[in-house]
PDB file of N, CA and C in Angstrom:
ATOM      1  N   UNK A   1      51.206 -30.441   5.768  1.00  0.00           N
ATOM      2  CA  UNK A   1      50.556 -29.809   6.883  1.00  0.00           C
ATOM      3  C   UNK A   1      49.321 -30.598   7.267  1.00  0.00           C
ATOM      4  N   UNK A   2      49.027 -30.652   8.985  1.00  0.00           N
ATOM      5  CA  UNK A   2      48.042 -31.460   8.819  1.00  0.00           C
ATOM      6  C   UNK A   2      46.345 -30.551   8.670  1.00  0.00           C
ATOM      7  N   UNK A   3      45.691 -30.834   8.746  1.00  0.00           N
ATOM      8  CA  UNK A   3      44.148 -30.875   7.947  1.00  0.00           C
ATOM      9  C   UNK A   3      43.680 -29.922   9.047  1.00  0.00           C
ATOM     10  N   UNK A   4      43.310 -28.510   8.570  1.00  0.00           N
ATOM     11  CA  UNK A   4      42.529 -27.342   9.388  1.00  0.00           C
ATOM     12  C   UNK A   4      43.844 -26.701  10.445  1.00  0.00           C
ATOM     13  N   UNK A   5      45.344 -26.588   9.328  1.00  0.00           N
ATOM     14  CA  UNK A   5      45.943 -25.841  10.022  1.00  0.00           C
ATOM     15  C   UNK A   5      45.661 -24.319  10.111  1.00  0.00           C
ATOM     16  N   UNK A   6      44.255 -23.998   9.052  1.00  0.00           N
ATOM     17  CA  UNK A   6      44.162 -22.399   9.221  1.00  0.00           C
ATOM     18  C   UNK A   6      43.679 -21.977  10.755  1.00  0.00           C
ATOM     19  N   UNK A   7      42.852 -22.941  11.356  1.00  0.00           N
ATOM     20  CA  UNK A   7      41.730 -22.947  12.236  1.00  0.00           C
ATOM     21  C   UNK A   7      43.113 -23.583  13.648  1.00  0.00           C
ATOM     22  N   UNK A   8      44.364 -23.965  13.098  1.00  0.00           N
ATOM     23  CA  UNK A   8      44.888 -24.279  14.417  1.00  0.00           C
ATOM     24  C   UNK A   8      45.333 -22.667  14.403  1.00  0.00           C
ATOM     25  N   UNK A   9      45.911 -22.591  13.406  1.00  0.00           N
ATOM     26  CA  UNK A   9      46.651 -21.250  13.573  1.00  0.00           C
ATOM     27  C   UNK A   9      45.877 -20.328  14.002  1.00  0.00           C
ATOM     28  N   UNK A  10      44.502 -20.011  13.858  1.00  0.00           N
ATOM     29  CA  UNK A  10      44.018 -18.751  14.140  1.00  0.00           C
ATOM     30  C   UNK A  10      43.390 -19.186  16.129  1.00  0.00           C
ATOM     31  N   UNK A  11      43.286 -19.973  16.385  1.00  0.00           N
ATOM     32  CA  UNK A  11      43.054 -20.736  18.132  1.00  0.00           C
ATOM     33  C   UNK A  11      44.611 -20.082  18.600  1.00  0.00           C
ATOM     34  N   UNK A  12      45.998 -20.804  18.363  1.00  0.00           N
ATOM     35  CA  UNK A  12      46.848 -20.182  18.669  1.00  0.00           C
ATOM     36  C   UNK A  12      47.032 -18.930  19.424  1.00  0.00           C
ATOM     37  N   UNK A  13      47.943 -18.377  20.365  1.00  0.00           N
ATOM     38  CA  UNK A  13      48.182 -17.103  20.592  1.00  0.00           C
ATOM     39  C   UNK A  13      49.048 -16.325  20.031  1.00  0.00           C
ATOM     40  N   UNK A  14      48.759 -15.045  19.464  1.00  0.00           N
ATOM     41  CA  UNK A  14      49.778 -14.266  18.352  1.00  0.00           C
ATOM     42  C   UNK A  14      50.960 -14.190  18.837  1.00  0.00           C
ATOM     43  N   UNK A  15      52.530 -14.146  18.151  1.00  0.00           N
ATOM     44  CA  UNK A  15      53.515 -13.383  19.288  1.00  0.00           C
ATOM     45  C   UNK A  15      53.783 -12.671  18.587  1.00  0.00           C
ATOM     46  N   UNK A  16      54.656 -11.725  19.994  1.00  0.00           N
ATOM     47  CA  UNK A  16      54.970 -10.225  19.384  1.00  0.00           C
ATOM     48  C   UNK A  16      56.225 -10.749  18.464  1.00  0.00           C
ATOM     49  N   UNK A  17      56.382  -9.407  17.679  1.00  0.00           N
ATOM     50  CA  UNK A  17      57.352  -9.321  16.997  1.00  0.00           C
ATOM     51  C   UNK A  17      58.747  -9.454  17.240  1.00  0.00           C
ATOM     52  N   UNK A  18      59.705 -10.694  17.732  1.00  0.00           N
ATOM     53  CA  UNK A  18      61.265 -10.389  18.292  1.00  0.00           C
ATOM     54  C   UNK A  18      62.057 -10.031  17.406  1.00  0.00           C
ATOM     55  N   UNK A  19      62.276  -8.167  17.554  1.00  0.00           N
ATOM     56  CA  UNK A  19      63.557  -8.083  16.683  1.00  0.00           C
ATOM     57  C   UNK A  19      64.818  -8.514  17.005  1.00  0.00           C
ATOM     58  N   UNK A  20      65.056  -9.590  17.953  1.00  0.00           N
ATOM     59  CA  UNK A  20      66.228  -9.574  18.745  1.00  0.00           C
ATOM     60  C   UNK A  20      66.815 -10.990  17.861  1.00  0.00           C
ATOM     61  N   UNK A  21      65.738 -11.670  17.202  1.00  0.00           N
ATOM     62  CA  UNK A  21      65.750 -12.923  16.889  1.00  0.00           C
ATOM     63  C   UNK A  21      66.198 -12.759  15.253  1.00  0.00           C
ATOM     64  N   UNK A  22      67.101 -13.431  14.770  1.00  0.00           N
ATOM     65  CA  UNK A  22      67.498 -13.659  13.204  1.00  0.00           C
ATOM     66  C   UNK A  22      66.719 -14.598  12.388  1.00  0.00           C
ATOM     67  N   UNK A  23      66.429 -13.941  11.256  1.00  0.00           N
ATOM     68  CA  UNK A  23      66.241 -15.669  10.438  1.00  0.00           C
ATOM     69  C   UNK A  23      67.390 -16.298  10.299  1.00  0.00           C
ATOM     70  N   UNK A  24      66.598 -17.636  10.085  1.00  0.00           N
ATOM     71  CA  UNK A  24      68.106 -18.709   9.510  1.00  0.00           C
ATOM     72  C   UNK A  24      68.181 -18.191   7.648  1.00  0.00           C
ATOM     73  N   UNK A  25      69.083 -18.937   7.266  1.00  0.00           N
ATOM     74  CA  UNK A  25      69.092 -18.525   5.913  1.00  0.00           C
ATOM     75  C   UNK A  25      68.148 -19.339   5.433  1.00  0.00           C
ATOM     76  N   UNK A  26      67.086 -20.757   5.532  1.00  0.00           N
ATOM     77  CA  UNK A  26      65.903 -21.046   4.744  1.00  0.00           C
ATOM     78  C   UNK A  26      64.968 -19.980   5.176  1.00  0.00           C
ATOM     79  N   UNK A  27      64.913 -19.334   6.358  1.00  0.00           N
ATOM     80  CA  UNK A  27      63.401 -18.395   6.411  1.00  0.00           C
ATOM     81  C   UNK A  27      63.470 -17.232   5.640  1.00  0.00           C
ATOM     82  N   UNK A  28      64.877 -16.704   5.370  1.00  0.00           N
ATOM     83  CA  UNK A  28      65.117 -15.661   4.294  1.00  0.00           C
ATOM     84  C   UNK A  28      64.797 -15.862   3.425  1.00  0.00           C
ATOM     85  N   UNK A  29      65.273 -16.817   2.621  1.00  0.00           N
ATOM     86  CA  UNK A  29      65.321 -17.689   1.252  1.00  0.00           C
ATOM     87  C   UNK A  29      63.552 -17.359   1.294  1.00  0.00           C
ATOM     88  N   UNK A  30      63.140 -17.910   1.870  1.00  0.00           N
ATOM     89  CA  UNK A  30      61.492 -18.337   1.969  1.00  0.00           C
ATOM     90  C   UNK A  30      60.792 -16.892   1.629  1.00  0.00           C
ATOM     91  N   UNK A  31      60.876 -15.689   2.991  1.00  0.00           N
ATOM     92  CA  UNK A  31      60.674 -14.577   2.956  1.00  0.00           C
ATOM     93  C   UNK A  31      61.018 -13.309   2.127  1.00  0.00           C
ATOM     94  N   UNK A  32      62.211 -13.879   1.635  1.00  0.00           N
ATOM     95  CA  UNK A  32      62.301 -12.967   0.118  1.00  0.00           C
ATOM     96  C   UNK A  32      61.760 -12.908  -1.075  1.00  0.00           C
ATOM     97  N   UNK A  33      61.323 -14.326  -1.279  1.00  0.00           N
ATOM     98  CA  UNK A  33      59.956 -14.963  -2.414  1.00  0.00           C
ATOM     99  C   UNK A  33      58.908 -13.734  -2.049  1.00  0.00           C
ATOM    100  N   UNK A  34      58.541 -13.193  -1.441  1.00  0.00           N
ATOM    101  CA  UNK A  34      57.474 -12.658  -1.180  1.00  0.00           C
ATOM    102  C   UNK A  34      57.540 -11.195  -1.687  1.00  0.00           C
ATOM    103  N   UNK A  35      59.021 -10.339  -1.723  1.00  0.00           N
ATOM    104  CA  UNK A  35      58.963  -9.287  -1.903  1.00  0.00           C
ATOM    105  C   UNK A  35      58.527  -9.489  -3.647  1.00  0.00           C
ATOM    106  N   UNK A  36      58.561  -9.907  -4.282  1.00  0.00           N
ATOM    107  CA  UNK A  36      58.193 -10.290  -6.172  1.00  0.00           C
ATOM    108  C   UNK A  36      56.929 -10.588  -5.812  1.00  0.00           C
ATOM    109  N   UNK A  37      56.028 -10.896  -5.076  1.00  0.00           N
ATOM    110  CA  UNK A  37      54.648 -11.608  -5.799  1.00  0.00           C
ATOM    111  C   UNK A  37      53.521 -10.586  -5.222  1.00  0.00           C
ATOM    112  N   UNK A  38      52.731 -10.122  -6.153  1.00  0.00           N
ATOM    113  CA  UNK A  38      51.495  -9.321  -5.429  1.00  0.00           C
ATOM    114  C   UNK A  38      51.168  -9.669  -4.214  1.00  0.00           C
ATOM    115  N   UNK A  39      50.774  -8.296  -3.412  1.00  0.00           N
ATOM    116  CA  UNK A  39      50.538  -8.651  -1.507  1.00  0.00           C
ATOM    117  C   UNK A  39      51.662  -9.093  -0.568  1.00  0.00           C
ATOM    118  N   UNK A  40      52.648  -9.850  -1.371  1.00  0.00           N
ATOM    119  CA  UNK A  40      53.400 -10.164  -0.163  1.00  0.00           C
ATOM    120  C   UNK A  40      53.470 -12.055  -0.591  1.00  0.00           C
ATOM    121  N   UNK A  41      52.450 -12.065  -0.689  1.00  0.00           N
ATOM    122  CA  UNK A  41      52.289 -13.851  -1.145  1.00  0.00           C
ATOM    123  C   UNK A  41      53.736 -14.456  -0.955  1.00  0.00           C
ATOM    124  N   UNK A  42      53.819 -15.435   0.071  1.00  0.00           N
ATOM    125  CA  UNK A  42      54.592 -16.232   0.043  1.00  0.00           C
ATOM    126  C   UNK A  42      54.768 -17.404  -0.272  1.00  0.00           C
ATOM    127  N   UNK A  43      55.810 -18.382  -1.159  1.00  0.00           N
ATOM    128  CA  UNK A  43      55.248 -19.316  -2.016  1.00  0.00           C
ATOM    129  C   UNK A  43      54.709 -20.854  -0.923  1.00  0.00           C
ATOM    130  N   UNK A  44      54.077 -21.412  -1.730  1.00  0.00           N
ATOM    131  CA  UNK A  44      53.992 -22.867  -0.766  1.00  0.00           C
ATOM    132  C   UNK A  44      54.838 -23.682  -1.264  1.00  0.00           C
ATOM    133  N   UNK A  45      55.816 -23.769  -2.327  1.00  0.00           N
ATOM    134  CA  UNK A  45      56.840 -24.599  -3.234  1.00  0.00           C
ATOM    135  C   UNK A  45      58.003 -23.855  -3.274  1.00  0.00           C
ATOM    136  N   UNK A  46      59.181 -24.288  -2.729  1.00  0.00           N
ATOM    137  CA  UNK A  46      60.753 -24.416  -3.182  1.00  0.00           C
ATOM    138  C   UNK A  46      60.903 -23.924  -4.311  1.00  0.00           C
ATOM    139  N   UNK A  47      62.449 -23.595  -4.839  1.00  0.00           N
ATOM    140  CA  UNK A  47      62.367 -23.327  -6.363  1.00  0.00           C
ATOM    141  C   UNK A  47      62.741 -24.609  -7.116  1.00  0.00           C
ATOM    142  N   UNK A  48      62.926 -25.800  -6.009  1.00  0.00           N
ATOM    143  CA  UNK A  48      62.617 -27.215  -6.747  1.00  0.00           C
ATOM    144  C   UNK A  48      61.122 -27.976  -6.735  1.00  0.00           C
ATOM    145  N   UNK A  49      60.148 -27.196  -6.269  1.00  0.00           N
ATOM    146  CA  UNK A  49      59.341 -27.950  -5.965  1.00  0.00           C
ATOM    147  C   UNK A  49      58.654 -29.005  -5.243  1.00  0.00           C
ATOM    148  N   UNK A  50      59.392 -28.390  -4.533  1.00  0.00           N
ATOM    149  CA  UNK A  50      59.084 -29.472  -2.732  1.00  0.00           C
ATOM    150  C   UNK A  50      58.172 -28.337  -1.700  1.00  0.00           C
ATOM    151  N   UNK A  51      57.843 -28.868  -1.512  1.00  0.00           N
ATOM    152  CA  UNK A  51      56.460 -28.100  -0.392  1.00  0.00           C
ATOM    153  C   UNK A  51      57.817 -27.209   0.781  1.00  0.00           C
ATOM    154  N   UNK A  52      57.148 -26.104   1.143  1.00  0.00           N
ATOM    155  CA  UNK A  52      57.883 -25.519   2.079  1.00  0.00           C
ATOM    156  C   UNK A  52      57.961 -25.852   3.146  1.00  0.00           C
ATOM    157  N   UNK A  53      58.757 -26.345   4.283  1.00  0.00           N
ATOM    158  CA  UNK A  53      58.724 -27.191   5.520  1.00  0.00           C
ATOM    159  C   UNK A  53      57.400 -26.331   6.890  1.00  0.00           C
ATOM    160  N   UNK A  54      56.568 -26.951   7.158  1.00  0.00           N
ATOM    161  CA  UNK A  54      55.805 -26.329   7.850  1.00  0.00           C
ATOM    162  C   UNK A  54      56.182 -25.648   9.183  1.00  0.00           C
ATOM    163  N   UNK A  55      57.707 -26.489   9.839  1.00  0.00           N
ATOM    164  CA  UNK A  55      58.215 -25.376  10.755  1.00  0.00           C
ATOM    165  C   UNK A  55      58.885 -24.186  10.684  1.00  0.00           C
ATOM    166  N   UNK A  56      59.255 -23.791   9.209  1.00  0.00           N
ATOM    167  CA  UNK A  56      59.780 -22.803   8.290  1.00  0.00           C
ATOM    168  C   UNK A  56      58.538 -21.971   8.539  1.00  0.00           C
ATOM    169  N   UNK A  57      57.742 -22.277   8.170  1.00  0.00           N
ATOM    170  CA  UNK A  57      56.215 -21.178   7.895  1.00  0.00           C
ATOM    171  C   UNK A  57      55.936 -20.931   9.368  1.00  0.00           C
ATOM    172  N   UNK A  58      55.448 -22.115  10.220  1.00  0.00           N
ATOM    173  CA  UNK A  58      54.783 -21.372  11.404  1.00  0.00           C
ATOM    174  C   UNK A  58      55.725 -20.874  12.236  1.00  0.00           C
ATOM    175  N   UNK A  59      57.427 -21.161  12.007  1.00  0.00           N
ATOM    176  CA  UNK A  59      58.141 -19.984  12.721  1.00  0.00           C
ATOM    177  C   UNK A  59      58.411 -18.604  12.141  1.00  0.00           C
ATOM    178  N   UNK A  60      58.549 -18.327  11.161  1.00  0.00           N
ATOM    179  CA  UNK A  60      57.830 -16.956  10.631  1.00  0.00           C
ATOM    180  C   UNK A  60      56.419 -16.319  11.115  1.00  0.00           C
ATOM    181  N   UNK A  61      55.862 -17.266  10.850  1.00  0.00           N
ATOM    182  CA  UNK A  61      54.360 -16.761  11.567  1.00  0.00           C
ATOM    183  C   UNK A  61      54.806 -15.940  12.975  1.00  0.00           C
ATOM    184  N   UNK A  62      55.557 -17.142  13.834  1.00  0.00           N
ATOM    185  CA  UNK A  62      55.691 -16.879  15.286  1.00  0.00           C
ATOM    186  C   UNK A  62      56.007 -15.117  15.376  1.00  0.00           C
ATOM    187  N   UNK A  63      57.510 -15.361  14.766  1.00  0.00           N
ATOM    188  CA  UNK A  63      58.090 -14.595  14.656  1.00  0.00           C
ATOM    189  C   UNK A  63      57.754 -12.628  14.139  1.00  0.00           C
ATOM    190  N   UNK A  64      56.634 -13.232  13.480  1.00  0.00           N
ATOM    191  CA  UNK A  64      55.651 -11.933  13.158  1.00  0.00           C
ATOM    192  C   UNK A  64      56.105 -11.693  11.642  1.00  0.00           C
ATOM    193  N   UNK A  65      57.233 -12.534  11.030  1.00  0.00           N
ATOM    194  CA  UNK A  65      57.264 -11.965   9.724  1.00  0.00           C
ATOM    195  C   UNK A  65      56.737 -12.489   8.755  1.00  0.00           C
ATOM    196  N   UNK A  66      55.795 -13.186   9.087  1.00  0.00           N
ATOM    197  CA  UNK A  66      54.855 -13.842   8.287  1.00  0.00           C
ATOM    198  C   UNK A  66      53.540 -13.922   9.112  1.00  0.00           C
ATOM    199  N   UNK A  67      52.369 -13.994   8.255  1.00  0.00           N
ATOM    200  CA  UNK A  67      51.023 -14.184   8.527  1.00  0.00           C
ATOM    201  C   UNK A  67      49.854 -14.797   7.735  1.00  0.00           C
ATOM    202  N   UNK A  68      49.243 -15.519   8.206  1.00  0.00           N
ATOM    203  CA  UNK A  68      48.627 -16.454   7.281  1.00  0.00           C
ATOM    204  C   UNK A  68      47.318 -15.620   6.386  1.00  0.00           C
ATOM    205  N   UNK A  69      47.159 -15.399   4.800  1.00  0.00           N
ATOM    206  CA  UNK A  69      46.417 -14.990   4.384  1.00  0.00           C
ATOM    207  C   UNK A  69      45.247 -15.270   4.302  1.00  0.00           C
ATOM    208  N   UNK A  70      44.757 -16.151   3.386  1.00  0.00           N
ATOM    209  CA  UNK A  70      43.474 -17.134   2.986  1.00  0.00           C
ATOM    210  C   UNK A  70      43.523 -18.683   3.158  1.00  0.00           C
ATOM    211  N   UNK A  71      42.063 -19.283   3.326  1.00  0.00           N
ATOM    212  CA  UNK A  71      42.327 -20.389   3.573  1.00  0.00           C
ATOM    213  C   UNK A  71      42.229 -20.721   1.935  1.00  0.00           C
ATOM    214  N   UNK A  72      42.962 -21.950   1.977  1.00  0.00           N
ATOM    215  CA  UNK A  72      43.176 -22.273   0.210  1.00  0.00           C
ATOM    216  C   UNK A  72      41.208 -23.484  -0.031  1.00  0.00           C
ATOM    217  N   UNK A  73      40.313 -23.138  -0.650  1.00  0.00           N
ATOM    218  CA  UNK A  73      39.199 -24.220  -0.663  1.00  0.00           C
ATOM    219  C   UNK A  73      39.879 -25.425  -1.244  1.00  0.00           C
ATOM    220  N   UNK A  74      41.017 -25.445  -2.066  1.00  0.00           N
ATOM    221  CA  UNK A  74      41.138 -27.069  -2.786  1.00  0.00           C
ATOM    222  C   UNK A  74      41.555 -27.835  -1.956  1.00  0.00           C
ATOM    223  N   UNK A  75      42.858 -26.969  -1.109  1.00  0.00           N
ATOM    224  CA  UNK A  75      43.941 -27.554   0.049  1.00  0.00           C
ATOM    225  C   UNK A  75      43.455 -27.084   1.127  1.00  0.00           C
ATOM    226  N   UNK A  76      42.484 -27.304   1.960  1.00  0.00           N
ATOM    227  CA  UNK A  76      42.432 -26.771   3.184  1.00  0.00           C
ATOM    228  C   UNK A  76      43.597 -27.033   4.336  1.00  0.00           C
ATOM    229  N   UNK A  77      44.334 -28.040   4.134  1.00  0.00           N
ATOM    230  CA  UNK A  77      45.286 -28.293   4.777  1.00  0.00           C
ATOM    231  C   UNK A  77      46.757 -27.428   4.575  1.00  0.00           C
ATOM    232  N   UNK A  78      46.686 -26.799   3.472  1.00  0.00           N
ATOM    233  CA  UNK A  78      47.843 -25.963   3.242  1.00  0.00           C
ATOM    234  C   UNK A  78      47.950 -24.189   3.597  1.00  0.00           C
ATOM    235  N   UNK A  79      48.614 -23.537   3.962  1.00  0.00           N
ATOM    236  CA  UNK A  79      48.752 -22.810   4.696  1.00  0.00           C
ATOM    237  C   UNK A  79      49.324 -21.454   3.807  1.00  0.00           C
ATOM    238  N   UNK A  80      48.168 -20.443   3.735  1.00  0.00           N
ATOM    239  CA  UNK A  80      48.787 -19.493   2.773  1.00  0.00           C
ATOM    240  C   UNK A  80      49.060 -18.389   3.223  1.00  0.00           C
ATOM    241  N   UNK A  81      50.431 -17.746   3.407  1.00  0.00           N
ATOM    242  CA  UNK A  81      50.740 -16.520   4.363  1.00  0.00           C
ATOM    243  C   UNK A  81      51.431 -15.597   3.157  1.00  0.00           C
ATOM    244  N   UNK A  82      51.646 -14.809   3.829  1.00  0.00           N
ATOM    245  CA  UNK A  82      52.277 -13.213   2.873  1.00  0.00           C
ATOM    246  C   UNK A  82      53.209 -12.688   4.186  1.00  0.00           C
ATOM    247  N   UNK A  83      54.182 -11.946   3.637  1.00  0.00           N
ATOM    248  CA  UNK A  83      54.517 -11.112   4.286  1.00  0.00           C
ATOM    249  C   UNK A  83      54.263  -9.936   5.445  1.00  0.00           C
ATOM    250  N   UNK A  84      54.868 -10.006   6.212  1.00  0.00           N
ATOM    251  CA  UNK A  84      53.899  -8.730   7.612  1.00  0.00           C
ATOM    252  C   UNK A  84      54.734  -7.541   7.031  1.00  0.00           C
ATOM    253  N   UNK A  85      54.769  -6.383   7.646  1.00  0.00           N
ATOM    254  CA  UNK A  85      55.477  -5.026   7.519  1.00  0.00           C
ATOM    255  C   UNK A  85      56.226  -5.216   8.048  1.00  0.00           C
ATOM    256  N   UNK A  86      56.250  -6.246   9.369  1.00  0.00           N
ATOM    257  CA  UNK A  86      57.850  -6.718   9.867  1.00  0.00           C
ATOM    258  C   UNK A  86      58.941  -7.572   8.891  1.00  0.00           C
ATOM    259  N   UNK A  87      58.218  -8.138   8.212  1.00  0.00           N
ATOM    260  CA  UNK A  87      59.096  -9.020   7.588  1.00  0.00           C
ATOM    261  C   UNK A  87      59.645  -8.785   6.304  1.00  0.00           C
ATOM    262  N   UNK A  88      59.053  -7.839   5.829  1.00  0.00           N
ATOM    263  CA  UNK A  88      59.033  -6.907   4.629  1.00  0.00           C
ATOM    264  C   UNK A  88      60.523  -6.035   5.271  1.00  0.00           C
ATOM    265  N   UNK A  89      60.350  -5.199   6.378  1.00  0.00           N
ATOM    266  CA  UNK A  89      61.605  -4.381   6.842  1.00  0.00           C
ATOM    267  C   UNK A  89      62.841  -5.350   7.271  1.00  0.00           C
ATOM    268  N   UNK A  90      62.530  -6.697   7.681  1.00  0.00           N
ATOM    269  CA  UNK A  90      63.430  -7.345   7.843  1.00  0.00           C
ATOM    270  C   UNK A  90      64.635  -7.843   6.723  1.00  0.00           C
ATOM    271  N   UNK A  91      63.726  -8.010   6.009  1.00  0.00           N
ATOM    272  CA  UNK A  91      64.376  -8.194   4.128  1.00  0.00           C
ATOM    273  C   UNK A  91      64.968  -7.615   3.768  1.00  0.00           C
ATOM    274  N   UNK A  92      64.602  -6.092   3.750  1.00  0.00           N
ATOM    275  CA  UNK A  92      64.878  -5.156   3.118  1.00  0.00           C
ATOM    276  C   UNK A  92      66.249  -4.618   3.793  1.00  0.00           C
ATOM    277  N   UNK A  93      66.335  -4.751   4.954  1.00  0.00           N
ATOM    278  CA  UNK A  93      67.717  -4.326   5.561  1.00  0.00           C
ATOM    279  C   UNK A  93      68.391  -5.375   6.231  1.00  0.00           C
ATOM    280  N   UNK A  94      68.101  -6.975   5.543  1.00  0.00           N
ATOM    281  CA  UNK A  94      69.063  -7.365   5.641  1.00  0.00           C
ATOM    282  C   UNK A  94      69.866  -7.560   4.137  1.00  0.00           C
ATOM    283  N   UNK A  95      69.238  -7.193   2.853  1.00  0.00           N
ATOM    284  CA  UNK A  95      69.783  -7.134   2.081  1.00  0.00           C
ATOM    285  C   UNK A  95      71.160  -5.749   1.605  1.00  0.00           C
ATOM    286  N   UNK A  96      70.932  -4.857   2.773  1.00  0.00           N
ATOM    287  CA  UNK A  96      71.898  -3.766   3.004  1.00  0.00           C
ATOM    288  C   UNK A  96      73.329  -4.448   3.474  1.00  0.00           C
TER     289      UNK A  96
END
């Protein structure tokens, strides 16, 4: 990610929530990490250990089922989001 993506992201304009719109199966994959970790925390690492693709994250963001939490002080360049209540219900009934 490049350097003060918290500060691009928060300039940005929010969008609404499209329930009309699907995840692909990496934004699931991605967004289900989150229902296991306190808050929602979504990981910044794969379960191989490769950084999560940054158009993965800021289209969740878009999308409303993700939102960026804290800025990280070590990585300011890395991007730490959690789960929304949208994306949380999205999970949850697509695992039905």
């Amino acid at each position: 990610m490049v350097a003060g993506a918290q500060e691009q992201l928060a300039a940005e304009p929010r969008s609404r929530v499209d329930h009309s719109s699907q995840p692909s199966v990496t934004q699931l994959v991605w967004l289900r990490r989150g229902l296991v970790q306190p808050g929602g925390k979504l990981p910044l690492f794969d379960e191989w250990g490769q950084r999560v693709n940054e158009q993965t994250v800021r289209s969740c963001i878009a999308h409303g089922w993700a939102e960026p939490w804290f800025a990280n002080p070590l990585k300011p360049d890395w991007l730490v989001c959690k789960l929304t209540p949208a994306g949380r219900a999205l999970i949850l009934r697509d695992r039905h």
